[in-house]
Protein backbone atom coordinates (compact mmCIF):
# COMPACT_ATOMS: atom_id res chain seq x y z
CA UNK A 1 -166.33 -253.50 140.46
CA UNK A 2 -168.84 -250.57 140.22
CA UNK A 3 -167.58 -249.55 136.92
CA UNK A 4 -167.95 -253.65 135.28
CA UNK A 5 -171.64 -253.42 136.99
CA UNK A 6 -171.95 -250.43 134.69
CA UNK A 7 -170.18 -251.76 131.82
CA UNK A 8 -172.52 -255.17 131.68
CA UNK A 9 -175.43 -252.45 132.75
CA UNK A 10 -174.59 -250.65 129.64
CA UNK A 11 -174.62 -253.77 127.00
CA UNK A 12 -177.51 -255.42 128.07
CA UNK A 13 -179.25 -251.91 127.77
CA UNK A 14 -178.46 -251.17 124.53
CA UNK A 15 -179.34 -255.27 123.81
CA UNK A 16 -182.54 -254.75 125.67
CA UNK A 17 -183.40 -251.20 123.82
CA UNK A 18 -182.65 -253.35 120.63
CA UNK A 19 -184.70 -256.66 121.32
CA UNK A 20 -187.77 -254.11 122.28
CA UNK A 21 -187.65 -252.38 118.66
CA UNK A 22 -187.59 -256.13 117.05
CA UNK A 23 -190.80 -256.61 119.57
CA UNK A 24 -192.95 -253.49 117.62
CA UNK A 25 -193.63 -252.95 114.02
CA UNK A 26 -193.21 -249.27 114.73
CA UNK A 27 -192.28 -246.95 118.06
CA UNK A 28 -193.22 -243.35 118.32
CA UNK A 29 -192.07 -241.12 120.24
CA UNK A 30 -193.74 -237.74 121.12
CA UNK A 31 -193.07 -235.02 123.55
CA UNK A 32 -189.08 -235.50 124.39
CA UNK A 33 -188.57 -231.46 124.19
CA UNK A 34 -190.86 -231.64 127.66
CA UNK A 35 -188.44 -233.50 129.72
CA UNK A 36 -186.70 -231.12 132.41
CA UNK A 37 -183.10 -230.77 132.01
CA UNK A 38 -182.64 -228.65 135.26
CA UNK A 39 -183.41 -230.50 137.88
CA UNK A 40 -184.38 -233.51 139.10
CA UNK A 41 -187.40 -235.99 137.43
CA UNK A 42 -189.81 -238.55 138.07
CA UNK A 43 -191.37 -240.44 134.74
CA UNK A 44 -194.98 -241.34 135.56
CA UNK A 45 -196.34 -243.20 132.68
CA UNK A 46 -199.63 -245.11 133.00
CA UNK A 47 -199.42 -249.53 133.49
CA UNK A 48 -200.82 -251.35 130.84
CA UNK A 49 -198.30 -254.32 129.80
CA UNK A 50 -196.35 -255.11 132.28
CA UNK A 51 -192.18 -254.62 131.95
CA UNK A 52 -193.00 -253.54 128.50
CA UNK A 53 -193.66 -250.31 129.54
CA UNK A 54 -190.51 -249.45 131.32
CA UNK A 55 -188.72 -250.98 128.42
CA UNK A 56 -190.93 -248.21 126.43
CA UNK A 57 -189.83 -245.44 129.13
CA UNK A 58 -186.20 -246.54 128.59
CA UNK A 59 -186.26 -245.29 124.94
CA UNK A 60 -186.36 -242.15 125.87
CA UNK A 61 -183.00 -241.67 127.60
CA UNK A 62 -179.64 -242.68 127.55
CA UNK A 63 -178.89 -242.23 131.04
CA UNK A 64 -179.93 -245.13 133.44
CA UNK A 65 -183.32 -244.76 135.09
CA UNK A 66 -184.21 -246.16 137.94
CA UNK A 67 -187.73 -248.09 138.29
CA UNK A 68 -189.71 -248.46 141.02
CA UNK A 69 -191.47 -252.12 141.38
CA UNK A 70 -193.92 -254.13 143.64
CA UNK A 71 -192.14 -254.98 146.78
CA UNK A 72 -192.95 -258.75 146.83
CA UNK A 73 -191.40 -259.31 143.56
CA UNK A 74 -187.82 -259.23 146.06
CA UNK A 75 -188.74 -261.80 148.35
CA UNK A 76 -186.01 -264.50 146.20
CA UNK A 77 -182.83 -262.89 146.49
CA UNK A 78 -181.56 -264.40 143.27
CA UNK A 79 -184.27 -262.67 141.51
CA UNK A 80 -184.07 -259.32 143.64
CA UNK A 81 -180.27 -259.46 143.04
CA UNK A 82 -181.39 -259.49 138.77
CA UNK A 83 -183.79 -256.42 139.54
CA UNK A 84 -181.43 -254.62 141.58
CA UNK A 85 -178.72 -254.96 138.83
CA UNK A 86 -181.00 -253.55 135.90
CA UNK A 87 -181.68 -250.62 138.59
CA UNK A 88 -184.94 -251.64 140.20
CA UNK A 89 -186.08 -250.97 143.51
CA UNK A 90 -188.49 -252.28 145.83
CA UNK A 91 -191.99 -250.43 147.38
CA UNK A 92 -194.78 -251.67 149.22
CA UNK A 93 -198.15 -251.54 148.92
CA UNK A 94 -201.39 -251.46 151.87
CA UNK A 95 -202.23 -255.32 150.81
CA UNK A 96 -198.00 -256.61 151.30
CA UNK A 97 -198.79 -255.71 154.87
CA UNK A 98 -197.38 -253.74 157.71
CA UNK A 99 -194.28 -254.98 157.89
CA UNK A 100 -193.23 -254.32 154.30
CA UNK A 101 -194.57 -251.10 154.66
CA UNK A 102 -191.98 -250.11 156.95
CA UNK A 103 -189.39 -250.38 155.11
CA UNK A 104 -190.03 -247.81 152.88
CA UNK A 105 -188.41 -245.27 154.76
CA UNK A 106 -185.16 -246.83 153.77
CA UNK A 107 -186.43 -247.12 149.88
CA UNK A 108 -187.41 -243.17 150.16
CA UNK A 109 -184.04 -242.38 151.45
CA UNK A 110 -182.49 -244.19 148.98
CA UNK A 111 -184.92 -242.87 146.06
CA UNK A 112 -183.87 -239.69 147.11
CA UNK A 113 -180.38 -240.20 146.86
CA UNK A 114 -180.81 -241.66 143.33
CA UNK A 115 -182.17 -238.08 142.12
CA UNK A 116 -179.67 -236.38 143.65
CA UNK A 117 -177.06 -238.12 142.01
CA UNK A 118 -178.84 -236.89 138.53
CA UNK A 119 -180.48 -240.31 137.74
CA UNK A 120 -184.15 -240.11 136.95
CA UNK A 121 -186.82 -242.14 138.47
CA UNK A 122 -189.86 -243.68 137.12
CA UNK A 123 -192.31 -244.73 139.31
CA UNK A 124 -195.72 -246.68 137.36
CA UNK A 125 -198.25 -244.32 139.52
CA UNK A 126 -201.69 -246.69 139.26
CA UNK A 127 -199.48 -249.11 141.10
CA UNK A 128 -200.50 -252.15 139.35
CA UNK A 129 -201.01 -253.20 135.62
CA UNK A 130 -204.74 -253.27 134.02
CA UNK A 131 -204.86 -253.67 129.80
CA UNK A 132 -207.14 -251.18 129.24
CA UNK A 133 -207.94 -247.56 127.54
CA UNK A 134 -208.19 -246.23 131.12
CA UNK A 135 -206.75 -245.31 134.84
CA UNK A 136 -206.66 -246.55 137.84
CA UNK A 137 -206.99 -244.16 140.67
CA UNK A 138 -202.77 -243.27 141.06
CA UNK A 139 -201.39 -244.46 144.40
CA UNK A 140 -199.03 -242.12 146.93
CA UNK A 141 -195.69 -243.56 146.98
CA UNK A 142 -194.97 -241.26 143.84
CA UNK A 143 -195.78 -238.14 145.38
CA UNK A 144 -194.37 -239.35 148.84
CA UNK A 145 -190.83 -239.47 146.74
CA UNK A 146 -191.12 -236.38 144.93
CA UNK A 147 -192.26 -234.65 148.06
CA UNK A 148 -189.28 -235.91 150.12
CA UNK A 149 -186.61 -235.04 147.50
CA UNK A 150 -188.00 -231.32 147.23
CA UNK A 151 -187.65 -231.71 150.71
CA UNK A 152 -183.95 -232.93 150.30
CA UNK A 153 -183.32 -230.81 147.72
CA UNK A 154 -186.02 -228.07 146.85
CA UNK A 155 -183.82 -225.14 147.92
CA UNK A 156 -181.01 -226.34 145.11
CA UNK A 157 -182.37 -227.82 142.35
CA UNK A 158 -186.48 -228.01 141.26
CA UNK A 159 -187.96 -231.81 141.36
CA UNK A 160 -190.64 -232.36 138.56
CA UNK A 161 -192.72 -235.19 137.83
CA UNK A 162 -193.42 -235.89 134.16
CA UNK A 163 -196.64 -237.40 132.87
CA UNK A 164 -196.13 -240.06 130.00
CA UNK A 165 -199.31 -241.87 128.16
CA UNK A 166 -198.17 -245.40 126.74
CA UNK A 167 -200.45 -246.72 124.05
CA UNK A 168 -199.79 -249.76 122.48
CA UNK A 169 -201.39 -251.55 118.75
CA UNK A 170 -202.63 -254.54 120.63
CA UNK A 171 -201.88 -255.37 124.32
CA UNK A 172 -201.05 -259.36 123.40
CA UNK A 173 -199.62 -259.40 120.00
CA UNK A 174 -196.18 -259.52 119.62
CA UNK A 175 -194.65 -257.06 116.70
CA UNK A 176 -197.88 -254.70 117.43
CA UNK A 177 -197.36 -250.26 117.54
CA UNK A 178 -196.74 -248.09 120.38
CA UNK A 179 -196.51 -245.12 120.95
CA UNK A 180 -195.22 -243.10 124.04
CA UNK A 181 -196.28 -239.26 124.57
CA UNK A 182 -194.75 -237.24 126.99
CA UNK A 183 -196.64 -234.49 128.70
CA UNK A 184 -195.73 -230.88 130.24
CA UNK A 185 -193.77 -231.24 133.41
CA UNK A 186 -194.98 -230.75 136.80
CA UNK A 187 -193.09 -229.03 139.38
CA UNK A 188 -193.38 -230.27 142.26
CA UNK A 189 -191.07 -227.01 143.64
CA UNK A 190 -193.43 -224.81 142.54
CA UNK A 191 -196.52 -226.44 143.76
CA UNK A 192 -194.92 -226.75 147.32
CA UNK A 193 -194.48 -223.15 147.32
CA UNK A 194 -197.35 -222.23 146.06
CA UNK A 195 -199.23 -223.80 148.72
CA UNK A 196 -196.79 -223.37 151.59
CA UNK A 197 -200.23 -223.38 153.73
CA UNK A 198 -201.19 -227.46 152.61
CA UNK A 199 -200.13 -229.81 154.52
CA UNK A 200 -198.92 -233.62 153.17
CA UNK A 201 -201.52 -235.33 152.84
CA UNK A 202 -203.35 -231.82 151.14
CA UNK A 203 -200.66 -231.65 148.49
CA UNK A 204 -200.46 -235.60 148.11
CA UNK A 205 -204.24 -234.92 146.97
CA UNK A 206 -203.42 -231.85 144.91
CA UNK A 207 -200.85 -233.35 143.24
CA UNK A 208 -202.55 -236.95 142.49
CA UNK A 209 -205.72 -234.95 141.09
CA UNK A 210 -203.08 -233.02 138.77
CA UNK A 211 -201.18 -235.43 137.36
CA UNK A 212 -204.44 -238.05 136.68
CA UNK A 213 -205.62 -235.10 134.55
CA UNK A 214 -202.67 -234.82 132.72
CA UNK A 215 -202.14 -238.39 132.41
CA UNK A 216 -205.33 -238.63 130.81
CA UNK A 217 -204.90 -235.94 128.43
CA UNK A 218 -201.82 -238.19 126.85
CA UNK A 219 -203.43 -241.48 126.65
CA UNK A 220 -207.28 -242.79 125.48
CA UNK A 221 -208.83 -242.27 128.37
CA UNK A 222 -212.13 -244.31 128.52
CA UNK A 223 -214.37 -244.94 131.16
CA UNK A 224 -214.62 -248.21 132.38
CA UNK A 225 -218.13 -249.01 132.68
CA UNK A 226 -220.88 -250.63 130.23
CA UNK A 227 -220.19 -248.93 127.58
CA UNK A 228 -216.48 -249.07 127.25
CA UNK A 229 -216.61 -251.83 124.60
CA UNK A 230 -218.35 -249.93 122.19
CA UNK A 231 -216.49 -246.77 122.49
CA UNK A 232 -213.71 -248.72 121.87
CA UNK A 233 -214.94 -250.40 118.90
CA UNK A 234 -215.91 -247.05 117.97
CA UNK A 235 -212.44 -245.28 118.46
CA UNK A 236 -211.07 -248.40 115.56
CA UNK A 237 -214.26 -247.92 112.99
CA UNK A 238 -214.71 -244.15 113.22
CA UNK A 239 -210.65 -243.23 113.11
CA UNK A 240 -210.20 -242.94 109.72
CA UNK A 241 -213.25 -240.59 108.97
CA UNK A 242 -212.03 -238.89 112.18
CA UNK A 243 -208.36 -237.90 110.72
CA UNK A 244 -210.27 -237.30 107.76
CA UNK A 245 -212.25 -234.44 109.83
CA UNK A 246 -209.68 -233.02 110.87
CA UNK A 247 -207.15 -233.12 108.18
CA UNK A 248 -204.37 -235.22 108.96
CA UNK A 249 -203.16 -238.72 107.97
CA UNK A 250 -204.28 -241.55 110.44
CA UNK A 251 -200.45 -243.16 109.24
CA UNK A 252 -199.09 -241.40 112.55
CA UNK A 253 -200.00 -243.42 115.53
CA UNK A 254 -200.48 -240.13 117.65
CA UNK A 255 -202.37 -238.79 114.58
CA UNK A 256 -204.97 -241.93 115.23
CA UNK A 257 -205.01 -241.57 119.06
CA UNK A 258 -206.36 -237.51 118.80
CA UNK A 259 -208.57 -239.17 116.34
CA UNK A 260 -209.63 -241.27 119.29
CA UNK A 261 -209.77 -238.55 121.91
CA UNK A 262 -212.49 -237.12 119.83
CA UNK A 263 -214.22 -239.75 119.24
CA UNK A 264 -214.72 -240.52 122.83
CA UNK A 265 -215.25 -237.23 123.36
CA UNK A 266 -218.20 -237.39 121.01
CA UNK A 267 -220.02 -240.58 122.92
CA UNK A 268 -219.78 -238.55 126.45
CA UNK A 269 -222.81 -236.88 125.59
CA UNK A 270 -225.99 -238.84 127.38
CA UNK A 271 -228.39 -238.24 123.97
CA UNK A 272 -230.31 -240.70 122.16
CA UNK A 273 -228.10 -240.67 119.02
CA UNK A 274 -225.25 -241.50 120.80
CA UNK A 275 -226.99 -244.28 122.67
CA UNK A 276 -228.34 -245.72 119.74
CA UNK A 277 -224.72 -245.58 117.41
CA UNK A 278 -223.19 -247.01 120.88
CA UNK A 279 -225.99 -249.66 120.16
CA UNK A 280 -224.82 -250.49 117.09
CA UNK A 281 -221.91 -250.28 118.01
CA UNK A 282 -221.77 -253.22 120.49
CA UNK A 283 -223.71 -255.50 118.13
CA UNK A 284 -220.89 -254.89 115.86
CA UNK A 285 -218.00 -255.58 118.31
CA UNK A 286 -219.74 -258.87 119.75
CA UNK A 287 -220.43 -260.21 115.50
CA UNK A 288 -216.47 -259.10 114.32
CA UNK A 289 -215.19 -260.58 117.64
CA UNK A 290 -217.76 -263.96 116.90
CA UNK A 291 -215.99 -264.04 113.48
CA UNK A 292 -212.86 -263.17 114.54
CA UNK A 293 -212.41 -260.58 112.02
CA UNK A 294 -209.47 -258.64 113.36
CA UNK A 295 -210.04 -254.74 114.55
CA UNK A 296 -207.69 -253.48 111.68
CA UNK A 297 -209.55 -254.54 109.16
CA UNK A 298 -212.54 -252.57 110.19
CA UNK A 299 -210.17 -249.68 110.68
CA UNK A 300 -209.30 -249.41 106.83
CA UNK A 301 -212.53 -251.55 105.09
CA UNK A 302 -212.21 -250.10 101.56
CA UNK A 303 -209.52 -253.42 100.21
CA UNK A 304 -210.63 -254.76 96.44
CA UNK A 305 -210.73 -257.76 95.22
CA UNK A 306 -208.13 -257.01 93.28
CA UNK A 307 -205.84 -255.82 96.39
CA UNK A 308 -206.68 -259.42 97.98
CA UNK A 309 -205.52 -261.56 95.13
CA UNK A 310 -201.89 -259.31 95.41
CA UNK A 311 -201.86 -259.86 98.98
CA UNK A 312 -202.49 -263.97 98.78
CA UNK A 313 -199.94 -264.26 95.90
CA UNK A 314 -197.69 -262.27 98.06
CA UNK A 315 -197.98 -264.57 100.97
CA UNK A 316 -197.65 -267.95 98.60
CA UNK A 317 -194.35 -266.72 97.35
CA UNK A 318 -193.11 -265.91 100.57
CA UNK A 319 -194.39 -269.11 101.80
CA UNK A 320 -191.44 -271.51 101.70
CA UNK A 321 -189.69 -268.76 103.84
CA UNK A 322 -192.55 -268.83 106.26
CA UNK A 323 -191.83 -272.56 106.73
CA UNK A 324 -187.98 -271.54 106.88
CA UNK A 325 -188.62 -269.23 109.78
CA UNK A 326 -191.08 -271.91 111.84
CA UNK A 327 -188.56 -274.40 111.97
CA UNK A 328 -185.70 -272.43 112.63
CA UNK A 329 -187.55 -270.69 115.47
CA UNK A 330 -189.83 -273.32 117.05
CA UNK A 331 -187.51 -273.73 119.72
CA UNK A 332 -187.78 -270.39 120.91
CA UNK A 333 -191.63 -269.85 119.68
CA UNK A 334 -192.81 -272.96 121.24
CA UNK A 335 -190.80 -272.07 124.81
CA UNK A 336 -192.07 -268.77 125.07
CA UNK A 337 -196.33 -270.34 123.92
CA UNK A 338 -195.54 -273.28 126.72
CA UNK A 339 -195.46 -270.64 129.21
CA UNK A 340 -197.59 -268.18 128.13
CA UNK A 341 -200.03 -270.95 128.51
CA UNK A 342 -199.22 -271.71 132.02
CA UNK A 343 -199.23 -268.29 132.95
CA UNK A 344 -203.28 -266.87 134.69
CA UNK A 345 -202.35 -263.16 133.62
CA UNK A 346 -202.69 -262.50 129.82
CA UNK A 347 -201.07 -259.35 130.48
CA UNK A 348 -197.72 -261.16 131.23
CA UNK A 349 -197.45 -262.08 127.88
CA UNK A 350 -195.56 -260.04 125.97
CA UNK A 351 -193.23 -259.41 128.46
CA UNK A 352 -192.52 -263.74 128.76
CA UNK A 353 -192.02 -263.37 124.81
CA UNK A 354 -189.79 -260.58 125.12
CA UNK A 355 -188.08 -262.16 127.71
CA UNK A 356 -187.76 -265.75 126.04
CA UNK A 357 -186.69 -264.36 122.86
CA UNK A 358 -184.06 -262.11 124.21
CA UNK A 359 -182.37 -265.18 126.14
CA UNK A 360 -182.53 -267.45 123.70
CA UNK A 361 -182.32 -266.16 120.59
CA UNK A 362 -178.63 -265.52 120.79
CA UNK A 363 -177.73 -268.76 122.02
CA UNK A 364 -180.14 -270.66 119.70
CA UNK A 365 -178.47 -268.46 116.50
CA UNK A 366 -175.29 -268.79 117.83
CA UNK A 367 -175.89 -272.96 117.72
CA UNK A 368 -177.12 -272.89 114.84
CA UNK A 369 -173.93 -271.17 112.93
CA UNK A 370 -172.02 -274.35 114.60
CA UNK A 371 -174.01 -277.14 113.41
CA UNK A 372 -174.73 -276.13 109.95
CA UNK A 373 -170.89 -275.01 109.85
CA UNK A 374 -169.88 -278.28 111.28
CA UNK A 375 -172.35 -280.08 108.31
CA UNK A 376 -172.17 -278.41 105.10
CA UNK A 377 -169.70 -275.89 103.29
CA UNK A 378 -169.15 -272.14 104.75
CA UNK A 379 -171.60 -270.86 101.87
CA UNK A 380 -174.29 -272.66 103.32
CA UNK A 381 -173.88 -271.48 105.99
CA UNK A 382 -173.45 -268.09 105.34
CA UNK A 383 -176.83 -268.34 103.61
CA UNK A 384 -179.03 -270.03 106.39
CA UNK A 385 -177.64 -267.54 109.05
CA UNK A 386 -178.23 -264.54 106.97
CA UNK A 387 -182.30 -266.11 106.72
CA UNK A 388 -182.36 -267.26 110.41
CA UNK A 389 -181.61 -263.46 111.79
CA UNK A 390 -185.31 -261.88 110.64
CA UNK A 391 -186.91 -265.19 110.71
CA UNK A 392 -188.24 -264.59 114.09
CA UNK A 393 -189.42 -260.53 113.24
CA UNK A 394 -190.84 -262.67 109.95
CA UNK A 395 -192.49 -265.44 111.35
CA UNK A 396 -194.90 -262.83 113.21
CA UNK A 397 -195.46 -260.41 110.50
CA UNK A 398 -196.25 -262.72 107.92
CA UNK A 399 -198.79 -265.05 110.56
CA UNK A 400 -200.12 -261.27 111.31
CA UNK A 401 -201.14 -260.72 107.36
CA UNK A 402 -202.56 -264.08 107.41
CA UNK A 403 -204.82 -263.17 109.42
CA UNK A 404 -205.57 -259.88 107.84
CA UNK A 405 -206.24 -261.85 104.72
CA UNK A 406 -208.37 -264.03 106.39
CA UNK A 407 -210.32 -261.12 108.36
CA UNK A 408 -211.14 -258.85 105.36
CA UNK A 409 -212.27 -261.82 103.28
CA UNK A 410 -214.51 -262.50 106.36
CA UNK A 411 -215.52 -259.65 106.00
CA UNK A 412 -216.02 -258.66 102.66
CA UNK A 413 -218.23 -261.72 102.32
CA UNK A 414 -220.22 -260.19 105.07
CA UNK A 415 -222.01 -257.82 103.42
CA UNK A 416 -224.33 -256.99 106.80
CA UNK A 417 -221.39 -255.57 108.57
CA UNK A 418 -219.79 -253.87 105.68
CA UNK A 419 -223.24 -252.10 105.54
CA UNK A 420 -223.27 -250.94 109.45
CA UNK A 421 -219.82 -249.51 108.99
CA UNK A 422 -220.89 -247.31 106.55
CA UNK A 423 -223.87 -246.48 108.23
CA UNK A 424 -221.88 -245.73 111.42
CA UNK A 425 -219.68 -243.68 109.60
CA UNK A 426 -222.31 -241.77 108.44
CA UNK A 427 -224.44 -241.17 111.31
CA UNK A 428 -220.86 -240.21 112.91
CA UNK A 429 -220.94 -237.57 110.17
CA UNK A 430 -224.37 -236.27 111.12
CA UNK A 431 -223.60 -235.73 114.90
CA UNK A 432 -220.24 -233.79 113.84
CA UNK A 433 -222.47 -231.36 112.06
């Protein structure tokens, strides 16, 4: 029985590993050569998008990893039976109360056990989700684990924890970027030793302080305070002068997110400059976000006339196909908006699309080979299931250049903001000198 758990384990990985490449235009990967292969490891990537992000952890490896999640979500046994299967394991938290609390003696043991059968963990250390350029302070249970298993284990084989930075396009849109980085290990082993004199709750502190810092060196770390909005607007209009600075193309998503770093790094500094581009920079945010001119527009402004025409003669041809693609679809497209609409946490939502479309696809593909098969000759169908398998992919790409279209004529018939770009740009310039 163990080894058909594994078999199914291993098909709906590989299916799940797929359907998350269909979900992104693009997926980088950066840092792979600095995961351990002597000993025993803990992923700690930050929590920005919900199950998204372990399905970005699970690129990484071939070998199963187990993840760590929220105790209450195993109150149903049906659905703790699902999250058990895909190798997920219950731990509480201070607000699921005393009780649950309790039992996560038995989880350590068993997290323990896990590593020491060569299966690596990952554990999301802010402990719950927030979509934004930041981090929450990281809770204990991580370090609680990797503590007990150097415990368990220390003497054979070194336990490590290794830092990851998930960054993602757009938090929302489906078919968006993201790009994973994985930082230098830490050994835990070594720590432990080197500060034989600490007790817990010392190196619980000295190891959470360590790993925020180099969690934050591997995403965009931003402050949240009143000025977060307009460093981030900053970090989209300033990128491309940024890569330009320092000699490297902004095509590479962790090309734009150094870019980024620096830029941020640039509005730390309490001066008046900065205070007045941040300024600027806020009245630009709230006008491009009032015309819902979208952030990648801004992030590449020099398009022509010329270049516009091409792209709207582009999208008429491919029109009829676009029309294809929303009928074929809609079944699947308007399940997954009817309850991202009922659902309170935005953050949810790519994860429900992913979800939806990875259930029903199949089947709905599947029925649709029958019924045209049944209806007209083999050709036919042949023809309308070799359209229906990228009309989903399709659908979102070519709704995403609509509204690229849209966004830089917006904004190339606002000649106000095209102006404040350049002179943020410029004054960007000027403080770099």
């Amino acid at each position: 029985m163990k080894s058909l758990n594994e078999f199914f384990y291993t098909l709906i990985r590989a299916y799940a590993d797929n359907r998350f490449k269909l979900a992104y235009s693009r997926v980088e990967i950066v840092g792979l050569e600095n995961v351990p292969k002597d000993g025993a490891v803990i992923f700690a990537p930050n929590h920005t998008n919900a199950l998204m992000d372990a399905l970005a952890v699970s690129q990484i490896s071939v070998p199963p990893i187990v993840y760590v999640a929220r105790a209450d979500m195993f109150r149903k046994p049906l659905l703790a039976k699902m999250l058990n299967f895909i190798k997920m394991m219950p731990i509480a938290r201070m607000r699921d109360g005393i009780s649950s609390l309790k039992r996560d003696a038995e989880i350590m043991e068993r997290a323990v056990v896990a590593l020491k059968s060569g299966l690596a963990f990952c554990i999301m250390a802010e402990g719950t989700q927030r979509a934004k350029h930041s981090l929450l302070p990281l809770v204990k249970g991580i370090f609680r684990i990797a503590l007990q298993a150097d415990e368990s284990m220390g003497s054979e084989k070194p336990v490590y924890i290794v830092p990851m930075g998930i960054e993602y396009g757009d938090y929302f849109r489906f078919r968006s970027t993201v790009l994973l980085q994985i930082g230098k290990p830490l050994c835990v082993t070594d720590i432990v030793r080197a500060h034989s004199d600490l007790g817990k709750p010392e190196l619980i502190n000295l190891l959470r302080q360590e790993l925020a810092e180099a969690m934050k060196q591997l995403i965009l770390y931003i402050p949240v305070d009143d000025r977060y909005e307009a460093v981030l607007e900053l970090t989209t209009l300033l990128n491309r002068e940024q890569c330009c600075l320092m000699g490297c193309s902004d095509y590479l998503l962790k090309n734009r997110l150094q870019a980024s770093r620096k830029i941020v790094e640039c509005c730390s500094t309490n001066t008046a400059e900065v205070s007045e581009m941040l300024d600027k920079a806020n009245y630009f945010a709230e006008e491009r976000k009032r015309l819902k001119i979208s952030e990648e527009v801004v992030r590449n402004p020099d398009f022509s006339k010329f270049g516009l025409a091409g792209s709207m003669i582009l999208l008429i041809l491919l029109f009829p196909y676009f029309v294809f693609s929303a009928v074929i679809t809609s079944p699947v497209t308007l399940m997954y908006n009817y309850l991202c609409a009922k659902m309170k946490d935005v953050e949810f939502n790519n994860t429900i699309r992913f979800a939806v479309t990875a259930i029903m696809a199949p089947f709905w593909l599947i029925t649709i080979i029958l019924v045209v098969g049944l209806c007209v000759n083999w050709w036919w169908s042949v023809v309308i299931t070799v359209l229906a398998v990228p009309a989903h992919s399709f659908l979102h790409d070519y709704l995403h250049s609509t509204r690229i279209l849209l966004s830089k004529i917006k904004l190339l018939r606002n000649k106000k903001l095209r102006n404040l770009i350049i002179q943020l740009n410029s004054f960007y310039l000027t403080l770099q000198k």
